[in-house]
C-alpha atoms as a PDB file:
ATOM      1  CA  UNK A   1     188.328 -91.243  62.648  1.00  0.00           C
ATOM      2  CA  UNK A   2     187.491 -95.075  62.977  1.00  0.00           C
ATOM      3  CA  UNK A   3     190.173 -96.027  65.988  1.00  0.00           C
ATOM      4  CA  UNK A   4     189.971 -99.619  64.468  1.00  0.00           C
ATOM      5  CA  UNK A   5     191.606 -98.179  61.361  1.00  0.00           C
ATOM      6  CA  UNK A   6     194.860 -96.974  63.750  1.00  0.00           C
ATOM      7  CA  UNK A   7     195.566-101.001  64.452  1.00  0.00           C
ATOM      8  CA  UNK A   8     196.224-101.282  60.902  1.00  0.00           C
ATOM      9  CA  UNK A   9     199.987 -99.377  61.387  1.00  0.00           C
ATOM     10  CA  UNK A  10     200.992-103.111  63.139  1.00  0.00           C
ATOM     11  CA  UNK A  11     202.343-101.076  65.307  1.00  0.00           C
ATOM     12  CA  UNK A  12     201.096-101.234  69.408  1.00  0.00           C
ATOM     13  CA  UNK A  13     198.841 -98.145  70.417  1.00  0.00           C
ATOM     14  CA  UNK A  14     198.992 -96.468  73.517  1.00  0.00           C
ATOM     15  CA  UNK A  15     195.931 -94.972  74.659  1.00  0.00           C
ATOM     16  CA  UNK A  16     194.027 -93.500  78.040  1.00  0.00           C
ATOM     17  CA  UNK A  17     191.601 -93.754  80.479  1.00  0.00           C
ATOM     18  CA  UNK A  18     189.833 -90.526  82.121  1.00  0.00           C
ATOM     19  CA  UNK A  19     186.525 -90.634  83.933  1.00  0.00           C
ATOM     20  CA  UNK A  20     184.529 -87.087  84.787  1.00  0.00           C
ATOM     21  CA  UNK A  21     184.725 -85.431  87.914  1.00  0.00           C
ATOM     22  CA  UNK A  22     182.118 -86.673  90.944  1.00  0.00           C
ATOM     23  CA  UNK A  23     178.788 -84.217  90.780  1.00  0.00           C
ATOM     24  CA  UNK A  24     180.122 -82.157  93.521  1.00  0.00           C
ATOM     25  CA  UNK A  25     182.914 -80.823  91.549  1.00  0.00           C
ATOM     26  CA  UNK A  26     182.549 -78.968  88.232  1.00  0.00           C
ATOM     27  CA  UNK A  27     183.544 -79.952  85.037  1.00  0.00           C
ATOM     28  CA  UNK A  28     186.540 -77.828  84.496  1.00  0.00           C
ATOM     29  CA  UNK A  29     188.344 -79.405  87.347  1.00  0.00           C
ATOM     30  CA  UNK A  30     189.566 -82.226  84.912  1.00  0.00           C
ATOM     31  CA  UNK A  31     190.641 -80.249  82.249  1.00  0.00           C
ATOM     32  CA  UNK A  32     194.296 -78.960  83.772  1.00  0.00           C
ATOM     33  CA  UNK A  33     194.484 -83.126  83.408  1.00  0.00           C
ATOM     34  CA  UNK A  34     193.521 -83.317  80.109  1.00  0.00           C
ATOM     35  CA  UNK A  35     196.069 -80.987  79.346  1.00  0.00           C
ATOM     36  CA  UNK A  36     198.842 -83.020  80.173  1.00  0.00           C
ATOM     37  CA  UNK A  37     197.730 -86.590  79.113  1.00  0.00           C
ATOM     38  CA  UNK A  38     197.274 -85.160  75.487  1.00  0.00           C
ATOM     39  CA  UNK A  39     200.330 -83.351  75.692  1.00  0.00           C
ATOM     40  CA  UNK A  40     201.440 -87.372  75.629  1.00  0.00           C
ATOM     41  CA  UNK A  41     200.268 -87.701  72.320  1.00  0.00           C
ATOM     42  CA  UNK A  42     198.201 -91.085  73.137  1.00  0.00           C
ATOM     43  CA  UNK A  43     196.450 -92.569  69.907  1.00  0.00           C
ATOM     44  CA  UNK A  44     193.186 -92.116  71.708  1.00  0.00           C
ATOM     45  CA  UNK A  45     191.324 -91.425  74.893  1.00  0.00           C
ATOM     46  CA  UNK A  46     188.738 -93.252  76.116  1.00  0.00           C
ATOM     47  CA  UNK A  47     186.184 -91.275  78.512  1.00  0.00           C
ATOM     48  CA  UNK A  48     184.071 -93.502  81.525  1.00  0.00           C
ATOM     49  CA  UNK A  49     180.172 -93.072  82.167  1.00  0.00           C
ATOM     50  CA  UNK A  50     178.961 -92.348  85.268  1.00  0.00           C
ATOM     51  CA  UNK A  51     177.561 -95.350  87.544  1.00  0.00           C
ATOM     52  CA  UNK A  52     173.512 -95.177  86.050  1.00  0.00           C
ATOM     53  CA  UNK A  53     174.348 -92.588  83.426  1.00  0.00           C
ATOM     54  CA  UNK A  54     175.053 -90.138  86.068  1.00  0.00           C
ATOM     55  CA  UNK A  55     177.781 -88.393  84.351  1.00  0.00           C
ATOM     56  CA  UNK A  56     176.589 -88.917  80.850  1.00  0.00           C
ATOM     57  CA  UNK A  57     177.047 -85.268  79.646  1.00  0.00           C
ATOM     58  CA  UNK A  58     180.245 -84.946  81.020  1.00  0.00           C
ATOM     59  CA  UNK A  59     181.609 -87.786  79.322  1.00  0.00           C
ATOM     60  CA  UNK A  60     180.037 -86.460  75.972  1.00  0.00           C
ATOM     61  CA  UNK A  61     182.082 -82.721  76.778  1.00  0.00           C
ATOM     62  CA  UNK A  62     184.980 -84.375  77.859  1.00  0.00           C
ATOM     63  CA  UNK A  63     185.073 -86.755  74.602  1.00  0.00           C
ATOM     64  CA  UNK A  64     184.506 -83.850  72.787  1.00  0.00           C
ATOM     65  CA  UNK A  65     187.532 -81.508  74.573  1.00  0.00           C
ATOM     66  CA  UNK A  66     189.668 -84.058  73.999  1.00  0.00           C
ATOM     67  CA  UNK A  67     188.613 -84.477  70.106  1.00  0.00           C
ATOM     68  CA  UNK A  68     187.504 -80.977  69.278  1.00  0.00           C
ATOM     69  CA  UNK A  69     190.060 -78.837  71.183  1.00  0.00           C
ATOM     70  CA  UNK A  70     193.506 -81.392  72.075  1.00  0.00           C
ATOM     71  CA  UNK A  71     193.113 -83.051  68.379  1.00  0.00           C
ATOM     72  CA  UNK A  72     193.389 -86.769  69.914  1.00  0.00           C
ATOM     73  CA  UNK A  73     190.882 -88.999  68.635  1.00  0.00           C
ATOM     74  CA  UNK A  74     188.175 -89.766  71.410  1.00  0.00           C
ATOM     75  CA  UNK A  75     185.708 -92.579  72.379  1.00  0.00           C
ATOM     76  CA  UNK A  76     183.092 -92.161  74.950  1.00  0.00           C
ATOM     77  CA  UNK A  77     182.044 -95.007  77.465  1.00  0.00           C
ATOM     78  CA  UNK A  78     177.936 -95.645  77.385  1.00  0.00           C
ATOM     79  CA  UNK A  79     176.126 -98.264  79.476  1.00  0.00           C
ATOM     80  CA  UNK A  80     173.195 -99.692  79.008  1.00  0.00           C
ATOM     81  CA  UNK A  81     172.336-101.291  82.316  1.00  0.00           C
ATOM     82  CA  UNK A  82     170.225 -98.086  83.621  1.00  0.00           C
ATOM     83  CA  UNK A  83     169.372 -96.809  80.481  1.00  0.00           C
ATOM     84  CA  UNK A  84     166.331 -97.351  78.487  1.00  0.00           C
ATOM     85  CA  UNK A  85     166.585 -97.214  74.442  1.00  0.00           C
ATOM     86  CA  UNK A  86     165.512 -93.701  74.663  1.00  0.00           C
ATOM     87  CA  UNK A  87     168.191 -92.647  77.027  1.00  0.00           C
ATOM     88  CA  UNK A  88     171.468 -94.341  74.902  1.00  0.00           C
ATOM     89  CA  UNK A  89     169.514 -92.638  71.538  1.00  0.00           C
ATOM     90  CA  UNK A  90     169.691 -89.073  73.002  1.00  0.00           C
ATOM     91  CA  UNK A  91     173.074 -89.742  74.476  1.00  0.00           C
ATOM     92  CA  UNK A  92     174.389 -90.824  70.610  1.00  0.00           C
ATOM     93  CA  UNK A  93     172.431 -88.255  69.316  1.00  0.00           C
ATOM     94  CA  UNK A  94     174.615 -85.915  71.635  1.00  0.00           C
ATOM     95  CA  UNK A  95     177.828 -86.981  70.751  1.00  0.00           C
ATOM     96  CA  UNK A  96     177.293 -87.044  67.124  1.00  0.00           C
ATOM     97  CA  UNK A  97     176.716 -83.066  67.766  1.00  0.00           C
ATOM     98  CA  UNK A  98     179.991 -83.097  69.371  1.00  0.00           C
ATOM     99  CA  UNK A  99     181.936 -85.034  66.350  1.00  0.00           C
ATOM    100  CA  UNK A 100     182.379 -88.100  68.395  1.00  0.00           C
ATOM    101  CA  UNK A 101     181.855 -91.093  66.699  1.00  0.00           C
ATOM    102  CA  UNK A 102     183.307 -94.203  68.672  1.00  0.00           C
ATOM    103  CA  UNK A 103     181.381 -95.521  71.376  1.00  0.00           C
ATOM    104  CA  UNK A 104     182.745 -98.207  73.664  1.00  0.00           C
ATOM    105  CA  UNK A 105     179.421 -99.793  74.882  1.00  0.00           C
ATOM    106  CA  UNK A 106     179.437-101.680  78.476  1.00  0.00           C
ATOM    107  CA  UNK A 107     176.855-103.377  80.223  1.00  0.00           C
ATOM    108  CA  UNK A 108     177.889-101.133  83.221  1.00  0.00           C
ATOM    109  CA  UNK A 109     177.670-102.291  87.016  1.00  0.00           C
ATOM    110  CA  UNK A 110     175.008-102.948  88.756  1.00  0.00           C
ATOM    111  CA  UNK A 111     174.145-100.115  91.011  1.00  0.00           C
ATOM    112  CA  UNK A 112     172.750-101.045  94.664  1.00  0.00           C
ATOM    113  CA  UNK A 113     169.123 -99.585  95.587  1.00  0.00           C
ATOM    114  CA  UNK A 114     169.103 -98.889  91.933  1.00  0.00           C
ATOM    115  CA  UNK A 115     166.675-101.255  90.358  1.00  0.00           C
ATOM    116  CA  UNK A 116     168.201-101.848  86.745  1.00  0.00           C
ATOM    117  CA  UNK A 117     165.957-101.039  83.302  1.00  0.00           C
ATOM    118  CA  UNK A 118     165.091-103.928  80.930  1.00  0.00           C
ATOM    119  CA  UNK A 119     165.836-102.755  77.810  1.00  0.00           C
ATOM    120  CA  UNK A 120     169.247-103.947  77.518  1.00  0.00           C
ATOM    121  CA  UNK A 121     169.826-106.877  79.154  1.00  0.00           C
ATOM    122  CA  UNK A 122     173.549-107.496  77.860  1.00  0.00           C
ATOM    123  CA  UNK A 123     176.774-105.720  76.082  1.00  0.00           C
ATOM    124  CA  UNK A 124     176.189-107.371  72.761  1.00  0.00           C
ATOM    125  CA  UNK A 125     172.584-105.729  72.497  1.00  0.00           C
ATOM    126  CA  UNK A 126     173.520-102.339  73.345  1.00  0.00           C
ATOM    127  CA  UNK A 127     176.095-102.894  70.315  1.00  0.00           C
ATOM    128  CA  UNK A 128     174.298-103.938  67.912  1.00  0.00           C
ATOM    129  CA  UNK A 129     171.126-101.667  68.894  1.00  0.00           C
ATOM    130  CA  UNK A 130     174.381 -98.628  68.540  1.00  0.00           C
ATOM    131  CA  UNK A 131     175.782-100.135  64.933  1.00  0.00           C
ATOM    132  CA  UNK A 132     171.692-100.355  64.032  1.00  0.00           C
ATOM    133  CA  UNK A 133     171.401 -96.687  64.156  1.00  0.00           C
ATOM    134  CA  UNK A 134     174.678 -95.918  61.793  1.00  0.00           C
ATOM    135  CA  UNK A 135     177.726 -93.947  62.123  1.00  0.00           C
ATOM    136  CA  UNK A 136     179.508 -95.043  64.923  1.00  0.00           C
ATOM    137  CA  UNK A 137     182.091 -97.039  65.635  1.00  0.00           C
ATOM    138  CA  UNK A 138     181.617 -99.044  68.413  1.00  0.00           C
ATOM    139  CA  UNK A 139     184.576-100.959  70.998  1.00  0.00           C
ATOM    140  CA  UNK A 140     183.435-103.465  73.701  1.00  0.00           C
ATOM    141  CA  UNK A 141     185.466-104.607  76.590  1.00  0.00           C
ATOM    142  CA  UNK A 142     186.566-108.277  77.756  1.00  0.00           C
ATOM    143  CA  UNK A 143     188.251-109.698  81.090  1.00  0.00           C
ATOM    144  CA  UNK A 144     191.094-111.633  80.637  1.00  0.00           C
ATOM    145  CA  UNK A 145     190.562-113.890  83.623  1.00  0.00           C
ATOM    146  CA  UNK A 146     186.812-114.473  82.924  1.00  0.00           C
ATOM    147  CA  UNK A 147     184.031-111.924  83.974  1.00  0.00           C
ATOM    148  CA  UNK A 148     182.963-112.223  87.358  1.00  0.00           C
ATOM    149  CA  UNK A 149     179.517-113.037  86.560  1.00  0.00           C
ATOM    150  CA  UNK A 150     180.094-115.473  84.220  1.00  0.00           C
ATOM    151  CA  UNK A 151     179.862-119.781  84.399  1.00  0.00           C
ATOM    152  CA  UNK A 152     183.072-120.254  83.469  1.00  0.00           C
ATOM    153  CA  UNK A 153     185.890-118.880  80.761  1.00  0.00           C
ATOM    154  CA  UNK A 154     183.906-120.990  78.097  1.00  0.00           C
ATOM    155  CA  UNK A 155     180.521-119.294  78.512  1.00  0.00           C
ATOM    156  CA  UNK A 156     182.577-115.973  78.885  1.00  0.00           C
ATOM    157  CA  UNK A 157     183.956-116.366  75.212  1.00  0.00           C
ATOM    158  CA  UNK A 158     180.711-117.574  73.968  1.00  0.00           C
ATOM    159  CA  UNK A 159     179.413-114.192  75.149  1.00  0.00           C
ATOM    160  CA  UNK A 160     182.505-111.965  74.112  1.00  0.00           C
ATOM    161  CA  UNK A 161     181.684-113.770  70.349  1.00  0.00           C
ATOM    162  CA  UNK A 162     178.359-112.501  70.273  1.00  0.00           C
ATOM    163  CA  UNK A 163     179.485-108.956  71.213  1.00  0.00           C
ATOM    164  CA  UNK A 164     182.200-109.054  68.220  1.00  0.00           C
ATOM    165  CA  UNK A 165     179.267-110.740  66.355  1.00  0.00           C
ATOM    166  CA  UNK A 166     176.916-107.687  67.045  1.00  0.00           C
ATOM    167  CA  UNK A 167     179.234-105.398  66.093  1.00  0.00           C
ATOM    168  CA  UNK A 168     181.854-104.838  68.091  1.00  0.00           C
ATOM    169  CA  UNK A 169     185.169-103.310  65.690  1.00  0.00           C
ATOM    170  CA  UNK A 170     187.806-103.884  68.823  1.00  0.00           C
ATOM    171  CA  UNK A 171     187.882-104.989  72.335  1.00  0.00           C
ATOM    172  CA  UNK A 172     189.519-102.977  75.713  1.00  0.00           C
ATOM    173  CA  UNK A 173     190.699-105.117  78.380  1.00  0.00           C
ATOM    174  CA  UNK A 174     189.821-105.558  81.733  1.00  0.00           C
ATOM    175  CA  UNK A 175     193.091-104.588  83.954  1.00  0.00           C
ATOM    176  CA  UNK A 176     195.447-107.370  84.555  1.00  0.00           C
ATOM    177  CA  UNK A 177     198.982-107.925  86.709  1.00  0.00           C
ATOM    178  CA  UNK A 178     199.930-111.147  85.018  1.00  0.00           C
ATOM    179  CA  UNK A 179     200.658-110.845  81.299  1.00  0.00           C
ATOM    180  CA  UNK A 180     200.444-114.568  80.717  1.00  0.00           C
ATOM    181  CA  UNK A 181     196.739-114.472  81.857  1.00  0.00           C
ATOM    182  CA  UNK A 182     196.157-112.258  79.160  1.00  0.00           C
ATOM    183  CA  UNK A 183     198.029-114.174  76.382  1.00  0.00           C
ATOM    184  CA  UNK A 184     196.449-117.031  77.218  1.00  0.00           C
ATOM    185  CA  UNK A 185     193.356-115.249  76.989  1.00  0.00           C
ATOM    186  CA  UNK A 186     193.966-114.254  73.261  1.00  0.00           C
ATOM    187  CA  UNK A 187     194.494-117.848  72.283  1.00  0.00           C
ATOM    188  CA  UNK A 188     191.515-118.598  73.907  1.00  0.00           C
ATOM    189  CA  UNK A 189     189.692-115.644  71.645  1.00  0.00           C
ATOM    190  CA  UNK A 190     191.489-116.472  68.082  1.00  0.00           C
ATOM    191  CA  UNK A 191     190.350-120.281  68.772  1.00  0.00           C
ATOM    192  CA  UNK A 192     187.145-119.342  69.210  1.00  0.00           C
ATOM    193  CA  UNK A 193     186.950-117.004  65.651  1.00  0.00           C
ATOM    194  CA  UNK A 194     187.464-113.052  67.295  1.00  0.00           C
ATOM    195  CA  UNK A 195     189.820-111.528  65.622  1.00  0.00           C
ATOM    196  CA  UNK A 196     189.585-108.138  66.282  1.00  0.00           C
ATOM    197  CA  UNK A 197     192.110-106.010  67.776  1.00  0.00           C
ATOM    198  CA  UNK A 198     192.343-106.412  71.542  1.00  0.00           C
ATOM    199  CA  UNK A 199     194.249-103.859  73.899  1.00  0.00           C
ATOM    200  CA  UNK A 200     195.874-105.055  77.279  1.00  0.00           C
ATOM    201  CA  UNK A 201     194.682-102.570  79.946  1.00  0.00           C
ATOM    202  CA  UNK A 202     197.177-102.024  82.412  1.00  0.00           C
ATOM    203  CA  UNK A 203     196.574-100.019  85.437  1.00  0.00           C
ATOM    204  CA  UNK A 204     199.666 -98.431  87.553  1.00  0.00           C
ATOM    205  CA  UNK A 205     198.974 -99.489  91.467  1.00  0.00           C
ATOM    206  CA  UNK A 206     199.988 -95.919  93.393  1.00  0.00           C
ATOM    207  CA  UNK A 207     197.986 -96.941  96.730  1.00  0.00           C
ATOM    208  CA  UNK A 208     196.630-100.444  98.274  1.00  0.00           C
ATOM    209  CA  UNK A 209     193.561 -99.487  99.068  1.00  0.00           C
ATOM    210  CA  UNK A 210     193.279 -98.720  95.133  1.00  0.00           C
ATOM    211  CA  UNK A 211     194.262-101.828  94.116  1.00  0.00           C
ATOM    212  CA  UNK A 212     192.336-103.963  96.982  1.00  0.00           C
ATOM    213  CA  UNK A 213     188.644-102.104  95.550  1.00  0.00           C
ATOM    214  CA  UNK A 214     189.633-102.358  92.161  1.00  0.00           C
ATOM    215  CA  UNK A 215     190.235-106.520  92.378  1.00  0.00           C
ATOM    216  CA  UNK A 216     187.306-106.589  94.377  1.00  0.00           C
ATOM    217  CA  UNK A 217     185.312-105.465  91.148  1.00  0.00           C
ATOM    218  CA  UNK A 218     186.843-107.081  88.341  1.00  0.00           C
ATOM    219  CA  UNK A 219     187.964-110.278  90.148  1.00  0.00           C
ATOM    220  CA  UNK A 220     191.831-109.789  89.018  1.00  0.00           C
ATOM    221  CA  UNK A 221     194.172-112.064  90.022  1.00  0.00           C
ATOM    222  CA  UNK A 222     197.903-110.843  91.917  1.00  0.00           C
ATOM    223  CA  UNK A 223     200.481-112.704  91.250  1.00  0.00           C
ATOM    224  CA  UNK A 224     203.132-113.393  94.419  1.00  0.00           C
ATOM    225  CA  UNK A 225     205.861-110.613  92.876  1.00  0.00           C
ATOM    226  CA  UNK A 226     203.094-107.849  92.750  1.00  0.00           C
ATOM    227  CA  UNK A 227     201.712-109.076  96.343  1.00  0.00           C
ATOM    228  CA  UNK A 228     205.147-108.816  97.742  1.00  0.00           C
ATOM    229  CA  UNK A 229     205.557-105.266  96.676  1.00  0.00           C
ATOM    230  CA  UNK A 230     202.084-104.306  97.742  1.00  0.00           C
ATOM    231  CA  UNK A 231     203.147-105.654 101.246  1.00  0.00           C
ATOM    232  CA  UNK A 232     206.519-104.133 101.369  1.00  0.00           C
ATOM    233  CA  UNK A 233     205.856-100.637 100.380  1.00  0.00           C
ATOM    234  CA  UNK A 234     202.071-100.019 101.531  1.00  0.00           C
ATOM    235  CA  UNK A 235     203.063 -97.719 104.212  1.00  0.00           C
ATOM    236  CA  UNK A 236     205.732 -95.737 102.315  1.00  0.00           C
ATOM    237  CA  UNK A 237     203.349 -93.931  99.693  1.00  0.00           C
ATOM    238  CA  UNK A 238     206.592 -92.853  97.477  1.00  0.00           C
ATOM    239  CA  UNK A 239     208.220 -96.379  97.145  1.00  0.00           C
ATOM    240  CA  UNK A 240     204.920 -97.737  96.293  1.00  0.00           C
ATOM    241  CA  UNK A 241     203.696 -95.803  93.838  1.00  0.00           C
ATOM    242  CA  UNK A 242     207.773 -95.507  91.900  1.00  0.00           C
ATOM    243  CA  UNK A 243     207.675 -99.707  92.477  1.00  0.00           C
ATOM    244  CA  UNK A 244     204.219 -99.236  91.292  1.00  0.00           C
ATOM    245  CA  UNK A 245     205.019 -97.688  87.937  1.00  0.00           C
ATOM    246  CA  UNK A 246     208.441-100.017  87.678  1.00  0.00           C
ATOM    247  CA  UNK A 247     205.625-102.755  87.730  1.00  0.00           C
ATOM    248  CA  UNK A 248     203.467-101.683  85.137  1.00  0.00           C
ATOM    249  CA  UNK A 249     206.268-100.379  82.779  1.00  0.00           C
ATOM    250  CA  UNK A 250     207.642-104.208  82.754  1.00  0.00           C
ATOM    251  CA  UNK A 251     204.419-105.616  82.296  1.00  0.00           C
ATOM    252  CA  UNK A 252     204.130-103.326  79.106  1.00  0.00           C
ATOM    253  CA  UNK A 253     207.764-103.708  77.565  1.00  0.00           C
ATOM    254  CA  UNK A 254     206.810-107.436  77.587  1.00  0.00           C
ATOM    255  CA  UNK A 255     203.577-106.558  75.737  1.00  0.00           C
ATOM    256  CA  UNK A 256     204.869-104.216  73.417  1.00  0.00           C
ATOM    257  CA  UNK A 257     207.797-107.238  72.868  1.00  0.00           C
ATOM    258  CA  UNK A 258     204.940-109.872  72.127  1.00  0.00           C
ATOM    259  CA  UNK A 259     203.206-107.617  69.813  1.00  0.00           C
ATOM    260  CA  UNK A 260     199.873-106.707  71.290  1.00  0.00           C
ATOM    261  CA  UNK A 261     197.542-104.775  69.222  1.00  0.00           C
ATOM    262  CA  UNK A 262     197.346-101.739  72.106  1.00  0.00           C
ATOM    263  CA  UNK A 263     197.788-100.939  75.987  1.00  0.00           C
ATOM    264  CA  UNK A 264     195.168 -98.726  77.615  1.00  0.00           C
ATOM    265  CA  UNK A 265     196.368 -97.242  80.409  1.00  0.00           C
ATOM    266  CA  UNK A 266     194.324 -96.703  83.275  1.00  0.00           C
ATOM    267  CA  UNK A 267     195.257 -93.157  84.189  1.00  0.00           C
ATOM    268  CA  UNK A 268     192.969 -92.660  87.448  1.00  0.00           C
ATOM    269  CA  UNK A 269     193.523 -89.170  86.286  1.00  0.00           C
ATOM    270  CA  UNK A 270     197.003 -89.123  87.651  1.00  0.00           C
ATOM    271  CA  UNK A 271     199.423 -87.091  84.501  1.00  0.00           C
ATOM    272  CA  UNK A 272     202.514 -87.922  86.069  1.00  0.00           C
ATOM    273  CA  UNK A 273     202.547 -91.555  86.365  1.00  0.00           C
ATOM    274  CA  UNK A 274     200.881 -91.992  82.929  1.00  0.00           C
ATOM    275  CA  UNK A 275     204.319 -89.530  81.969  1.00  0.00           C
ATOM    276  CA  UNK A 276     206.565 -91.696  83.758  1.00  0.00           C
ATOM    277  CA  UNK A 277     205.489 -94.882  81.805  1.00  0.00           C
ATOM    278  CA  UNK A 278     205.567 -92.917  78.505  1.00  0.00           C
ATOM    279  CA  UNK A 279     209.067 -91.678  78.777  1.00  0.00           C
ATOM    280  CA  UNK A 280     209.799 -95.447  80.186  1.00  0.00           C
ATOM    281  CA  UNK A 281     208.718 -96.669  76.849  1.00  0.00           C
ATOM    282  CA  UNK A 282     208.358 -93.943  74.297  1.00  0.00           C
ATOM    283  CA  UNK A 283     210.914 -95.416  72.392  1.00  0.00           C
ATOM    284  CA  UNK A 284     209.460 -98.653  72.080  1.00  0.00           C
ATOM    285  CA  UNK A 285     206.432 -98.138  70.064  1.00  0.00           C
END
């Protein structure tokens, strides 16, 4: 099923985030996990790629346990940043074996030591070298507060144009802790002619060390309430991840209240705070 075609309920989707398990662990060792996020009934599940395609298979059998076997609509990450043309065609030629048919394509992150291929050089031509080779469905991702790489948030729309240009059906966003970064961020898009769905991706904080690597990759800002609770409850792991969850749960009733087109949570894998925030607002999509 075309996840684009869910938006058209005007209603706001909830969906997931699940990565593979590192190399050293087998594959099964996520599935107990599985288990429970689908037992949430998201719309969708989205499944990461390993840093240089490392995990590639796994995402393509997790996409397809999730699809095939839990009956939730799946869409499997794929980077194009160590990956030549050959390499993304045999990974779409394996998930259309396994029924999946949307594809989030990412530039993916540069990996150190790792010199990167040269086929792809950017999101948008991954995306439209994907739509080229028919029947898929393909998502792209955008950062609220401006990808770290790019000039400035001008230049980052520019390039978040040419991805919905190339193809790109409906965008995923970068996490965020202040909601009026990302509503600003919309205006920004609908001025600037995208119009596709975007989903606000919101990522429960249970640790500090967590948070502190993940703003150190995506260039995040925290605003002074979700500092202060980081500071107040680092050393009590309980408080911080409930005030954790309490954060994230009012960042998406004010979403869900201002309409947004979808929230993808960032599970880290972790069933019971994704549960927590469902039952905190279940009701409310």
């Amino acid at each position: 099923m075309n996840i684009v075609e869910m938006y058209k309920e005007n209603k706001t989707l909830l969906s997931f985030e699940v990565f593979p398990p590192k190399k050293t662990s087998p594959i099964e060792s996520v599935y107990g996990v599985l288990e429970e996020l689908t037992a949430l009934k998201p719309a969708y599940v989205s499944v990461t790629y390993g840093a240089g395609g490392t995990a590639a298979d796994n995402t393509c059998a997790i996409a397809a346990k999730i699809k095939n076997t839990y009956n939730i609509e799946a869409i499997a990450h794929i980077t194009c940043v160590n990956s030549t043309k050959r390499q993304v065609e045999d990974a779409l030629d394996n998930f259309k074996a396994n029924s999946i048919d949307n594809v989030l394509a990412l530039r993916g992150d540069i990996v150190p030591d790792l010199p990167p291929q040269t086929d792809f050089r950017h999101a948008d031509e991954l995306t439209a070298f994907i739509k080229s080779k028919g029947g898929f469905h393909v998502a792209g991702a955008c950062y609220p507060e401006v990808h770290p790489e790019a000039e400035d948030e001008i230049t980052d729309i520019i390039n978040l144009k040419k991805k919905v240009d190339a193809g790109a059906e409906f965008l995923i966003s970068q996490l965020f802790f202040d909601n009026q970064c990302f509503y600003d961020f919309l205006k920004r898009c609908r001025l600037a002619g995208i119009n596709v769905p975007i989903e606000a991706g919101i990522m429960p904080v249970v640790n500090k060390n967590q948070i502190q690597r993940m703003v150190s990759l995506c260039g995040a800002s925290l605003p002074a309430k979700f500092s202060r609770i980081m500071n107040r409850y680092e050393n009590n792991p309980e408080a911080l991840r409930d005030a954790g969850i309490a954060y994230a749960v009012d960042q998406c009733v004010d979403l869900i209240a201002n309409g947004v087109s979808g929230i993808h949570l960032y599970t880290m894998n972790n069933p019971y705070v994704a549960r927590r925030i469902c039952e905190a607002i279940g009701k409310l999509l």
